[in-house]
N, C-alpha and C. Protein backbone atom coordinates (compact mmCIF):
# COMPACT_ATOMS: atom_id res chain seq x y z
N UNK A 1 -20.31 -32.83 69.61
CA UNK A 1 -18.95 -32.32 69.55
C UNK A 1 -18.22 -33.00 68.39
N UNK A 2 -17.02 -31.88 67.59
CA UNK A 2 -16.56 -32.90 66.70
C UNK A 2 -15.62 -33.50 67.20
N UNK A 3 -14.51 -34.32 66.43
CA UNK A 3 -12.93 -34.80 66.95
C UNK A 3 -12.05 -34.21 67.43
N UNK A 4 -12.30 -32.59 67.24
CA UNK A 4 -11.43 -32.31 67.68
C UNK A 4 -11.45 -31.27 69.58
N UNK A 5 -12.31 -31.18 68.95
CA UNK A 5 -13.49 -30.57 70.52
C UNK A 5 -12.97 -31.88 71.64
N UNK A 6 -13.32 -32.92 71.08
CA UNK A 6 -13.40 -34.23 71.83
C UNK A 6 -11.63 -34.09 72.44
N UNK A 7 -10.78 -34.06 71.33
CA UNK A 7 -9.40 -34.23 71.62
C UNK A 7 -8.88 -33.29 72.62
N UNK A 8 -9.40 -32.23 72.43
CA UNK A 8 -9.09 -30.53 73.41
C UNK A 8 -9.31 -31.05 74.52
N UNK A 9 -10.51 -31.64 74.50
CA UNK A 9 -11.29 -31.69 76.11
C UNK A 9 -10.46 -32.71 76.93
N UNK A 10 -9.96 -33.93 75.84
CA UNK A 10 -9.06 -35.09 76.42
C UNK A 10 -7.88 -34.67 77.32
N UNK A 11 -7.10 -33.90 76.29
CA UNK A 11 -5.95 -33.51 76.89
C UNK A 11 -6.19 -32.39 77.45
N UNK A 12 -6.97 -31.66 77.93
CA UNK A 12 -7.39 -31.05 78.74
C UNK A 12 -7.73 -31.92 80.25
N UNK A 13 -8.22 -32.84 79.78
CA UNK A 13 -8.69 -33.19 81.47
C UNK A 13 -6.94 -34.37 81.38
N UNK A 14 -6.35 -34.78 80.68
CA UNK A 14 -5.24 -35.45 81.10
C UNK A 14 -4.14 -34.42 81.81
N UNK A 15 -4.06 -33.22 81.01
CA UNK A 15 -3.25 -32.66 81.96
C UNK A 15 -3.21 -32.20 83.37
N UNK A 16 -4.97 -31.92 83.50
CA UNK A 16 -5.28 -31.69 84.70
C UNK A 16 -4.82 -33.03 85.80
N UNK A 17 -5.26 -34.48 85.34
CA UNK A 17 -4.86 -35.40 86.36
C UNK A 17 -3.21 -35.39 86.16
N UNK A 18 -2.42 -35.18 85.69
CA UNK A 18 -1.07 -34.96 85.55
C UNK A 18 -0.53 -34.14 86.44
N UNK A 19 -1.08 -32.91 87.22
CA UNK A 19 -0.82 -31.28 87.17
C UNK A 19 -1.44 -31.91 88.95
N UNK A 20 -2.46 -32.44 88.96
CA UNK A 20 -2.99 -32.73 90.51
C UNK A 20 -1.53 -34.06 90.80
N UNK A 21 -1.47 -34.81 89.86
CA UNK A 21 -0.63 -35.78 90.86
C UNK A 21 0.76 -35.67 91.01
N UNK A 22 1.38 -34.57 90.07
CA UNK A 22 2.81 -34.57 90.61
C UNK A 22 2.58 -33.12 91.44
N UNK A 23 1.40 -32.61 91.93
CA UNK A 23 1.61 -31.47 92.98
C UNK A 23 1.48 -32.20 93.95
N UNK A 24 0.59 -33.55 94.04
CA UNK A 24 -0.03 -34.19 95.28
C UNK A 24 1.31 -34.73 95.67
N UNK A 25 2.04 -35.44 94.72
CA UNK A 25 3.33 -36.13 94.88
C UNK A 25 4.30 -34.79 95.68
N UNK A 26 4.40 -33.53 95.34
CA UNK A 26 5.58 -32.82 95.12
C UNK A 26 5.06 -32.69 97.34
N UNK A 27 3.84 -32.38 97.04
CA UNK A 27 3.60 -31.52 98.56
C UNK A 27 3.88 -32.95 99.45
N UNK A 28 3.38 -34.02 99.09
CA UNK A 28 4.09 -35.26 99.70
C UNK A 28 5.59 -35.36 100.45
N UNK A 29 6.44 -34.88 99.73
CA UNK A 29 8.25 -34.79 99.61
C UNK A 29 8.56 -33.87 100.34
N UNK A 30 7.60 -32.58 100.22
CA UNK A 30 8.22 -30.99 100.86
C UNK A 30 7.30 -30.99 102.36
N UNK A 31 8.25 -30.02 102.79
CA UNK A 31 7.79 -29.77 104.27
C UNK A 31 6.53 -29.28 104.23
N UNK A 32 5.85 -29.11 104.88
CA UNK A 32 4.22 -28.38 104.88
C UNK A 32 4.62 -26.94 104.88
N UNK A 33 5.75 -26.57 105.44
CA UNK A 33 5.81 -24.58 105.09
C UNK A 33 6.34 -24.26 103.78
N UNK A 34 6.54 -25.54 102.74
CA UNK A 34 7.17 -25.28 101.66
C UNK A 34 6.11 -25.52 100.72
N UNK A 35 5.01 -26.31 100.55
CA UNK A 35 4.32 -26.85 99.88
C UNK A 35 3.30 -25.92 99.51
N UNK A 36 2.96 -24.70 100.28
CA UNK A 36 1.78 -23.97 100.12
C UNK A 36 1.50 -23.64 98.80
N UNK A 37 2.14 -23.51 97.73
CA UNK A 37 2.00 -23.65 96.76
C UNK A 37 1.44 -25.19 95.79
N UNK A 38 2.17 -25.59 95.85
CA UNK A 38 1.66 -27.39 95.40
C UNK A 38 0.41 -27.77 95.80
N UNK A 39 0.17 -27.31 97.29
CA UNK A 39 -1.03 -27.31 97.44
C UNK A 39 -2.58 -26.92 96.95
N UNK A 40 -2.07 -25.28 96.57
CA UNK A 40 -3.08 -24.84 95.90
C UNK A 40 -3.26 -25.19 94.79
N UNK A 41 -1.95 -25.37 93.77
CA UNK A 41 -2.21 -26.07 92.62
C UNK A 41 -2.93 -27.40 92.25
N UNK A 42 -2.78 -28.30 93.32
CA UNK A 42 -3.27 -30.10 93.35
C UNK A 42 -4.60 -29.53 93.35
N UNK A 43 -4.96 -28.64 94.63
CA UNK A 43 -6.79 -27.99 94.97
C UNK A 43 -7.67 -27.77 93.66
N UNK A 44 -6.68 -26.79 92.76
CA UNK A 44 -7.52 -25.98 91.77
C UNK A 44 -7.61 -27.13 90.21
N UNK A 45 -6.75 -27.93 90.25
CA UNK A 45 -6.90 -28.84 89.29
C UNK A 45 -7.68 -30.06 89.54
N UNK A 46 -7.84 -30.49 91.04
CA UNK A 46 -9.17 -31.45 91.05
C UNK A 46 -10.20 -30.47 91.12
N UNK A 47 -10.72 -29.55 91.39
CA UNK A 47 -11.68 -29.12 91.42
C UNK A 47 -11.93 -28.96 90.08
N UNK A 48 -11.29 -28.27 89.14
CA UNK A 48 -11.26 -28.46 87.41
C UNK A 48 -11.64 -29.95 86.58
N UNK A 49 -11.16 -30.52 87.28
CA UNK A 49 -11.40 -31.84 87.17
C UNK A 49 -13.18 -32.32 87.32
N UNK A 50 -13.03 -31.87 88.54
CA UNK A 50 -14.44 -32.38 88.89
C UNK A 50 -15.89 -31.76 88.09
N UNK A 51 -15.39 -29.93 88.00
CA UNK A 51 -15.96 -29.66 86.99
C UNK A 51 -16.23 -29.75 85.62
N UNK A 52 -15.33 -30.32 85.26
CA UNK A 52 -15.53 -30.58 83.98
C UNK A 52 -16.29 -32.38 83.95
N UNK A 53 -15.99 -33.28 84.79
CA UNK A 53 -16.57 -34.40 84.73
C UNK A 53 -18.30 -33.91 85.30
N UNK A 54 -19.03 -32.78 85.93
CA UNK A 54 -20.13 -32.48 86.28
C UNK A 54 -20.80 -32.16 85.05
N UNK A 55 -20.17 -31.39 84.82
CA UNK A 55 -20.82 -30.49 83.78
C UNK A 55 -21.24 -31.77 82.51
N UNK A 56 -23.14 -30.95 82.21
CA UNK A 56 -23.38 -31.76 81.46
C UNK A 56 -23.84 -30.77 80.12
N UNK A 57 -23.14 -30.96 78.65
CA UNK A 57 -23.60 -30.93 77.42
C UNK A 57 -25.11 -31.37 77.23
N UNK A 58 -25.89 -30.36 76.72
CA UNK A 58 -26.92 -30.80 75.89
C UNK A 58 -26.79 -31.68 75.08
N UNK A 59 -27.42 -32.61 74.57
CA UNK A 59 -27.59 -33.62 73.26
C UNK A 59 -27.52 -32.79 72.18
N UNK A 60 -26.85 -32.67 71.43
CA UNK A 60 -26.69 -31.91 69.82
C UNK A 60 -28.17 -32.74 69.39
N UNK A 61 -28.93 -31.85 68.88
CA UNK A 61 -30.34 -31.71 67.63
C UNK A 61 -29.87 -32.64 66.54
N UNK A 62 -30.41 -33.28 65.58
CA UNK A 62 -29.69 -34.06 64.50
C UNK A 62 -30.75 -33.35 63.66
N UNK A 63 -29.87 -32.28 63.01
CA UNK A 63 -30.41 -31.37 61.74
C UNK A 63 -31.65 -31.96 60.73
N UNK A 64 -31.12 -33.47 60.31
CA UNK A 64 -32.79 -34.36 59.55
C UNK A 64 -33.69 -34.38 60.04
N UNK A 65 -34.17 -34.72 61.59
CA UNK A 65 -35.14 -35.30 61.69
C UNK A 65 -35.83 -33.80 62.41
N UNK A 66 -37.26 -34.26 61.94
CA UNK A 66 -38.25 -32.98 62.68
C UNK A 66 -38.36 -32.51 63.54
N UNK A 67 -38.56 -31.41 64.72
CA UNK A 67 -38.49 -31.22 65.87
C UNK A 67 -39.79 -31.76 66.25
N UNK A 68 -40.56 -31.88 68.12
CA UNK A 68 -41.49 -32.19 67.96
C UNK A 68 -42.69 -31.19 67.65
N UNK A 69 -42.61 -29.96 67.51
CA UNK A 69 -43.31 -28.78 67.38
C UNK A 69 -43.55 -29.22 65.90
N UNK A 70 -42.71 -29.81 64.80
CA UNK A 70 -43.32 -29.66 63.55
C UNK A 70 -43.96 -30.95 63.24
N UNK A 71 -44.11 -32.03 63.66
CA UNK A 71 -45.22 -33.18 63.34
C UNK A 71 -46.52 -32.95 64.08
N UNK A 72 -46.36 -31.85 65.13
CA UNK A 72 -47.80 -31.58 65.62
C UNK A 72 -48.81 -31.16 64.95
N UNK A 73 -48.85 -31.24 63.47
CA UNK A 73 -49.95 -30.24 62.87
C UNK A 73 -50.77 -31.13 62.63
């Protein structure tokens, strides 16, 4: 990934822990018949969360060096 891929993904997963803790905070404060919302929001951003910390990238190839198919000859 380059720097800036890297940076997207950062503030991507910062907003997500941002977005889970002032819903977690908000449904905290409000009555439970008021919160149904906050709720779903805190839900869908740890789960975003979690997916994105699962999920695994392949190793990027480094274009110089040979694959192993071509030193086999």
């Amino acid at each position: 990934m380059d720097d800036t891929a890297l940076l997207r993904q950062t503030i991507r997963r910062c907003t997500a822990v941002l977005v889970a803790t002032l819903a977690t905070l908000g449904v905290s404060l409000q009555s439970s018949s008021e919160a149904g919302f906050l709720l779903i929001l805190a839900v869908i951003s740890v789960v975003y969360l979690v997916v994105e910390f699962i999920k695994v990238s392949p190793p990027a190839e480094n274009p110089g060096s040979p694959s192993s198919t071509d030193g086999e000859k």
